[in-house]
Protein backbone atom coordinates (compact mmCIF):
# COMPACT_ATOMS: atom_id res chain seq x y z
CA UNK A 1 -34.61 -35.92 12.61
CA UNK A 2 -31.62 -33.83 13.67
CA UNK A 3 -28.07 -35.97 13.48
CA UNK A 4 -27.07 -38.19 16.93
CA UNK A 5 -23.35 -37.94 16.41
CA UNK A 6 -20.44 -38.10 14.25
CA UNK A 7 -19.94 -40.74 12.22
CA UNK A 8 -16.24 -41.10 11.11
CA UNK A 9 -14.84 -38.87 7.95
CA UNK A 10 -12.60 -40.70 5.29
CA UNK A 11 -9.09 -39.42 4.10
CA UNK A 12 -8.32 -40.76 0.03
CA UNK A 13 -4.78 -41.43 1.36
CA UNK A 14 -1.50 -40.59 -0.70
CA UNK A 15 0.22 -43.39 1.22
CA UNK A 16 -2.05 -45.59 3.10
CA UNK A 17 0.36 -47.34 4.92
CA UNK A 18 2.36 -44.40 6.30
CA UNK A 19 -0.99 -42.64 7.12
CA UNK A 20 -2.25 -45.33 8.79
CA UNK A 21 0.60 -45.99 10.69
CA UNK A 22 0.54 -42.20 11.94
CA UNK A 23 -2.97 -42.96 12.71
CA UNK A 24 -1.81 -45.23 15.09
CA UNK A 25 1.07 -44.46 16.16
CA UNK A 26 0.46 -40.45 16.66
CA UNK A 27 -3.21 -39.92 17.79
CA UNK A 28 -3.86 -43.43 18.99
CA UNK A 29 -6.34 -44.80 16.88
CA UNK A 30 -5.95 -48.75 16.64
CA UNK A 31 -7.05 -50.93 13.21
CA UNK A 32 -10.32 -52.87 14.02
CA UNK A 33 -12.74 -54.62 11.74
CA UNK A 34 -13.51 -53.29 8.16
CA UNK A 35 -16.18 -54.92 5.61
CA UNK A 36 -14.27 -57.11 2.91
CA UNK A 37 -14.56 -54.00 0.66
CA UNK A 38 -13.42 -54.17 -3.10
CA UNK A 39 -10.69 -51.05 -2.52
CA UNK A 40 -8.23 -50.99 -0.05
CA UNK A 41 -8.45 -49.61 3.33
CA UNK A 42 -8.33 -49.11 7.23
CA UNK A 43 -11.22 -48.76 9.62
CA UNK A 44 -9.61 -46.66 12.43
CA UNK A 45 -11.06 -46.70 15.71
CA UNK A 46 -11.29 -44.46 19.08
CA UNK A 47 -13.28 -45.75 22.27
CA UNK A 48 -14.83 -49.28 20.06
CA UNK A 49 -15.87 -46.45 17.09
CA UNK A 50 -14.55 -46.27 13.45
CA UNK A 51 -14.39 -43.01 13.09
CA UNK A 52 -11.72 -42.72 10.70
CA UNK A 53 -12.01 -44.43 7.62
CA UNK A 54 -8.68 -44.51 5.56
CA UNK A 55 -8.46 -44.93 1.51
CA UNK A 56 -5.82 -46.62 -0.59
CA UNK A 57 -5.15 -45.43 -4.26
CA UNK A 58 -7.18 -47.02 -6.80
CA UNK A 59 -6.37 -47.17 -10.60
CA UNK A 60 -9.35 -45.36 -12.08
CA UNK A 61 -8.82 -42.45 -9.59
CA UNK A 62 -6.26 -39.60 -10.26
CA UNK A 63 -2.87 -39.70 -8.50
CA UNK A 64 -2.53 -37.16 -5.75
CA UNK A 65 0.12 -34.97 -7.05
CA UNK A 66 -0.02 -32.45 -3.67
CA UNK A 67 2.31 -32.73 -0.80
CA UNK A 68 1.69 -32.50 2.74
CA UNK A 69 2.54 -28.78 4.25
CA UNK A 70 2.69 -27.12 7.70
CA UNK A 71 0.42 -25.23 8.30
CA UNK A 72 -1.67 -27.90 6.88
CA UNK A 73 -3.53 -26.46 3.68
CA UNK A 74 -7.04 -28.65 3.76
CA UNK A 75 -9.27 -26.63 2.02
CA UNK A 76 -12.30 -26.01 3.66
CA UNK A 77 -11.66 -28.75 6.23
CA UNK A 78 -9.43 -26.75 8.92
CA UNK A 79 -9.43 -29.51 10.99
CA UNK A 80 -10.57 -32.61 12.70
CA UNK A 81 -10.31 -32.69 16.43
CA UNK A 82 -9.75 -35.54 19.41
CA UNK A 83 -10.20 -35.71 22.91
CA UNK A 84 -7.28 -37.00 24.29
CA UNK A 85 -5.09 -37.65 27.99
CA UNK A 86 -1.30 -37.59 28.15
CA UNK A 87 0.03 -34.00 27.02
CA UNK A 88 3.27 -34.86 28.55
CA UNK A 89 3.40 -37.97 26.17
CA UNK A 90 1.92 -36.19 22.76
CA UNK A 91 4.80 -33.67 23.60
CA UNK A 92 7.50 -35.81 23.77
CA UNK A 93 6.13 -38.11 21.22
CA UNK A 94 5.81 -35.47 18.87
CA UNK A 95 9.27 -33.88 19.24
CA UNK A 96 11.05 -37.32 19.00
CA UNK A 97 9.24 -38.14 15.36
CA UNK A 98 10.41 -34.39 14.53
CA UNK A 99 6.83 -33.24 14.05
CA UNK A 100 6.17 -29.49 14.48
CA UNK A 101 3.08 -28.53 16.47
CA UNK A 102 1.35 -25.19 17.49
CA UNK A 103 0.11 -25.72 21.40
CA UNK A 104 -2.37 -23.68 22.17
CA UNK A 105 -4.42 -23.14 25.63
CA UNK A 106 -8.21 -22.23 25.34
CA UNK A 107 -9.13 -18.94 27.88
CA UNK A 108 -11.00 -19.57 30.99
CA UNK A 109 -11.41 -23.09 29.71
CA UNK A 110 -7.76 -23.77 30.20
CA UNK A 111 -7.67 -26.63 27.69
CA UNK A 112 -4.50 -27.22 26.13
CA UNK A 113 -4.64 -27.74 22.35
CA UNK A 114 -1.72 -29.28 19.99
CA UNK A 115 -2.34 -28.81 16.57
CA UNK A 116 -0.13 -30.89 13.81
CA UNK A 117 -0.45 -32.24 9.98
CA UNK A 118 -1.35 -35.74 9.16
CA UNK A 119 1.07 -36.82 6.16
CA UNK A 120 -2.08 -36.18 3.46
CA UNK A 121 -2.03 -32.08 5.21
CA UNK A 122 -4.78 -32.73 7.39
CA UNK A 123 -4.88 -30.83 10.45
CA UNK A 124 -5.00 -32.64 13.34
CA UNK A 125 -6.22 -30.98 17.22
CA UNK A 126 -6.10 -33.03 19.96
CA UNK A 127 -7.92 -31.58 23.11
CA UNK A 128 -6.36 -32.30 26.37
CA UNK A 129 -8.37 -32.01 30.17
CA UNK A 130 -7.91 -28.53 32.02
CA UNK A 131 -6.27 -30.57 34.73
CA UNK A 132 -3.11 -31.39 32.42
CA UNK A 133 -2.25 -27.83 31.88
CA UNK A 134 0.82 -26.93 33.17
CA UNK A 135 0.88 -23.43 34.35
CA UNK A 136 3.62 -21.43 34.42
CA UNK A 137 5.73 -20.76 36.50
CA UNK A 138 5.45 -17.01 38.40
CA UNK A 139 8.25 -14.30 38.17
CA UNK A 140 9.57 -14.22 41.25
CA UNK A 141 8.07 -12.13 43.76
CA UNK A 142 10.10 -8.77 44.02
CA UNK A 143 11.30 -8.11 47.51
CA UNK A 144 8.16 -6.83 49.52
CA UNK A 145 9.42 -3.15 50.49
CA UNK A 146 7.03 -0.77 52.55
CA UNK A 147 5.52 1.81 50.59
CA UNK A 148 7.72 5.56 51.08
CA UNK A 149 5.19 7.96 52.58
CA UNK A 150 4.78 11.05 51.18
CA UNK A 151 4.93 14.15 53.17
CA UNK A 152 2.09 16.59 51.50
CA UNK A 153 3.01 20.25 51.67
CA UNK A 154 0.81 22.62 52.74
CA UNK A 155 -0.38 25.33 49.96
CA UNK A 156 1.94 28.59 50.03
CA UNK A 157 0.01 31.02 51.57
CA UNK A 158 0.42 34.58 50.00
């Protein structure tokens, strides 16, 4: 039987609370209900789904050592990608947290694209409608000037 949807996908978190809170405060995602779990956690959602599913350090795992870098480096997980309104917003919100981003519009499909890394170097794409890309502005039209006609000579004759 062939798979229905994603799920969710779980980050082992280097700082739960700080990725959580970018979770949140960055893509959107709100808290919502999580089983009482023996480990701690966050159950992330987007439109009523959990579909991120945050893990806290526990003592028989190994401390993460690594360090969050831009590009992100994730291994073979490039990235994980949300659809998403207000690319006017993301913008600004991005610049005034000092987070770099590579924007990005799709040919002929005109999406625009911001890509940044969470705190634990996951890439992050959020997808914005074709409607909220801002075009840019033309050059300025140079002054319309009628073409110079060109007076053909007739062949020499010898």
């Amino acid at each position: 039987m062939p798979a229905q949807s994603l799920n969710h996908y779980t980050i082992i978190a280097r700082d739960l609370e700080r990725t959580k809170d970018f979770y949140c405060d960055i893509v959107g995602l709100t808290v919502g209900e999580r089983p009482p779990l023996a480990f701690p956690g966050y159950w992330l959602y987007c439109g009523g789904v959990p579909v991120v599913h945050l893990l806290g350090y526990q003592a028989h795992q190994p401390v993460i050592a690594d360090g969050p870098s831009y590009p992100a480096k994730t291994g073979r997980l490039d990235h994980i990608a949300f659809s998403c309104v207000g690319l006017k917003e993301m913008r600004e919100n991005l610049k005034s947290r000092g987070l770099k981003y590579d924007e990005r519009v799709l040919p002929r499909l005109n999406m625009t694209q911001l890509f940044y890394p969470d705190p634990d170097g996951i890439s992050v794409e959020c997808n914005f409608p074709p409607e909220e890309t801002e075009i840019p502005a033309a050059a300025p039209a140079a002054a319309a000037k009628p073409a110079a006609k060109v007076k053909k000579k007739a062949p020499a004759h010898a």
